[in-house]
Protein backbone atom coordinates (compact mmCIF):
# COMPACT_ATOMS: atom_id res chain seq x y z
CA UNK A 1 -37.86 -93.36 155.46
CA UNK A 2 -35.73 -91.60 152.44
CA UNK A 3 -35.67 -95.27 151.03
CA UNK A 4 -39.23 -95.05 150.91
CA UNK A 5 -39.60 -92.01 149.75
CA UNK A 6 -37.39 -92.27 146.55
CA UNK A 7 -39.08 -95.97 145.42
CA UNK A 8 -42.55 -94.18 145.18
CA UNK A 9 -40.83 -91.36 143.34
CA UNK A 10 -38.87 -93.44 141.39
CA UNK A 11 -42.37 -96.14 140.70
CA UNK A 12 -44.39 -92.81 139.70
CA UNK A 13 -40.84 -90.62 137.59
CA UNK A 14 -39.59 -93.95 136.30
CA UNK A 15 -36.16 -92.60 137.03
CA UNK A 16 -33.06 -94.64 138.67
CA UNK A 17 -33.07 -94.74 142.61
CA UNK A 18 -29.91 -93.44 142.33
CA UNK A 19 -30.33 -90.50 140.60
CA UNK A 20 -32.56 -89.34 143.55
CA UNK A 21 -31.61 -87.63 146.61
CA UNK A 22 -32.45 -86.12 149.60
CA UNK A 23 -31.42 -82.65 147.58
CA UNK A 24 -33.61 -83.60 144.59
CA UNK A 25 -36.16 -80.75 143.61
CA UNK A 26 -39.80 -82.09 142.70
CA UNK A 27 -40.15 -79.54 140.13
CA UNK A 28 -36.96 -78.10 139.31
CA UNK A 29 -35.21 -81.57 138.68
CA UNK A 30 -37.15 -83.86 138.46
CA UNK A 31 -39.68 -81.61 136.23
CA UNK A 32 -43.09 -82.48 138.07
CA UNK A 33 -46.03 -80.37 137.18
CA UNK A 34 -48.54 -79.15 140.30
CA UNK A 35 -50.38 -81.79 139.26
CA UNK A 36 -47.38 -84.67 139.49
CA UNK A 37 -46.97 -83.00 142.44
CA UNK A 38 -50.43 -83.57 143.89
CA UNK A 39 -50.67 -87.24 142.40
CA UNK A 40 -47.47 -87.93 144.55
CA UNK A 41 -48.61 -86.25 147.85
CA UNK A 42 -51.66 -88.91 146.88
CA UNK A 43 -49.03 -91.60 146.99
CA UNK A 44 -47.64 -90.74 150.06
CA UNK A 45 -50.92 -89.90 151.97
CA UNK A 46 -51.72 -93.96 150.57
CA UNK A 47 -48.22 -95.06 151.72
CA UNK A 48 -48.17 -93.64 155.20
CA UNK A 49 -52.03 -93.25 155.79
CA UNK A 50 -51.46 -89.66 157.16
CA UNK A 51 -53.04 -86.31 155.62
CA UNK A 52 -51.21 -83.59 154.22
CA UNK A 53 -52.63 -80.22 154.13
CA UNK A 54 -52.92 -78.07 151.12
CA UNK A 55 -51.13 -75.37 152.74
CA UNK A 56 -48.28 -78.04 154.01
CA UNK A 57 -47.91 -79.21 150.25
CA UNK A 58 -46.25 -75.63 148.97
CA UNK A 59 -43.63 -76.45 151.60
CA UNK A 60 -42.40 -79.60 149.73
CA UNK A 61 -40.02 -78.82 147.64
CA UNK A 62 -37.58 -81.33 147.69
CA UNK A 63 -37.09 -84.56 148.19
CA UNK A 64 -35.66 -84.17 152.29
CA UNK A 65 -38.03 -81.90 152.13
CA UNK A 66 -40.68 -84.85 152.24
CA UNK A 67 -38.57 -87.03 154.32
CA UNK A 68 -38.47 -84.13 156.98
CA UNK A 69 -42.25 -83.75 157.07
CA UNK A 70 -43.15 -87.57 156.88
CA UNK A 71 -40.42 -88.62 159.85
CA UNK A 72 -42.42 -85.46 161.71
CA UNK A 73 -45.67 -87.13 161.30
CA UNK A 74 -45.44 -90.77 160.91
């Protein structure tokens, strides 16, 4: 699932795989806006075909963040 998860962040940052982890913040390292952030939960609603509430989306702040909440609900 992390796999995943860092090849749609790394297809939308542009960054190296590897300089992603689980421990990655969305917006304190890899600098996303709210709006990055919102195109992404986009991506991953598209990827998984799930939903992810607005209120659910404050939640995500890093990367195993994500992971935790997909593996949940996939």
């Amino acid at each position: 699932m992390i796999e995943r998860v860092i090849d749609i962040l790394a297809e939308y940052t542009e960054l190296d795989k590897e300089k992603i982890t689980g421990k990655t913040g969305l917006v304190t390292d890899l600098e996303l806006s709210s709006l990055d952030v919102i195109n992404l939960v986009v991506a991953f609603e598209d990827e998984f075909d799930i939903e992810i509430p607005d209120q659910k989306i404050k939640e995500l702040v890093t990367v195993g963040d994500i992971v935790e909440y997909l593996e949940k609900t996939v």
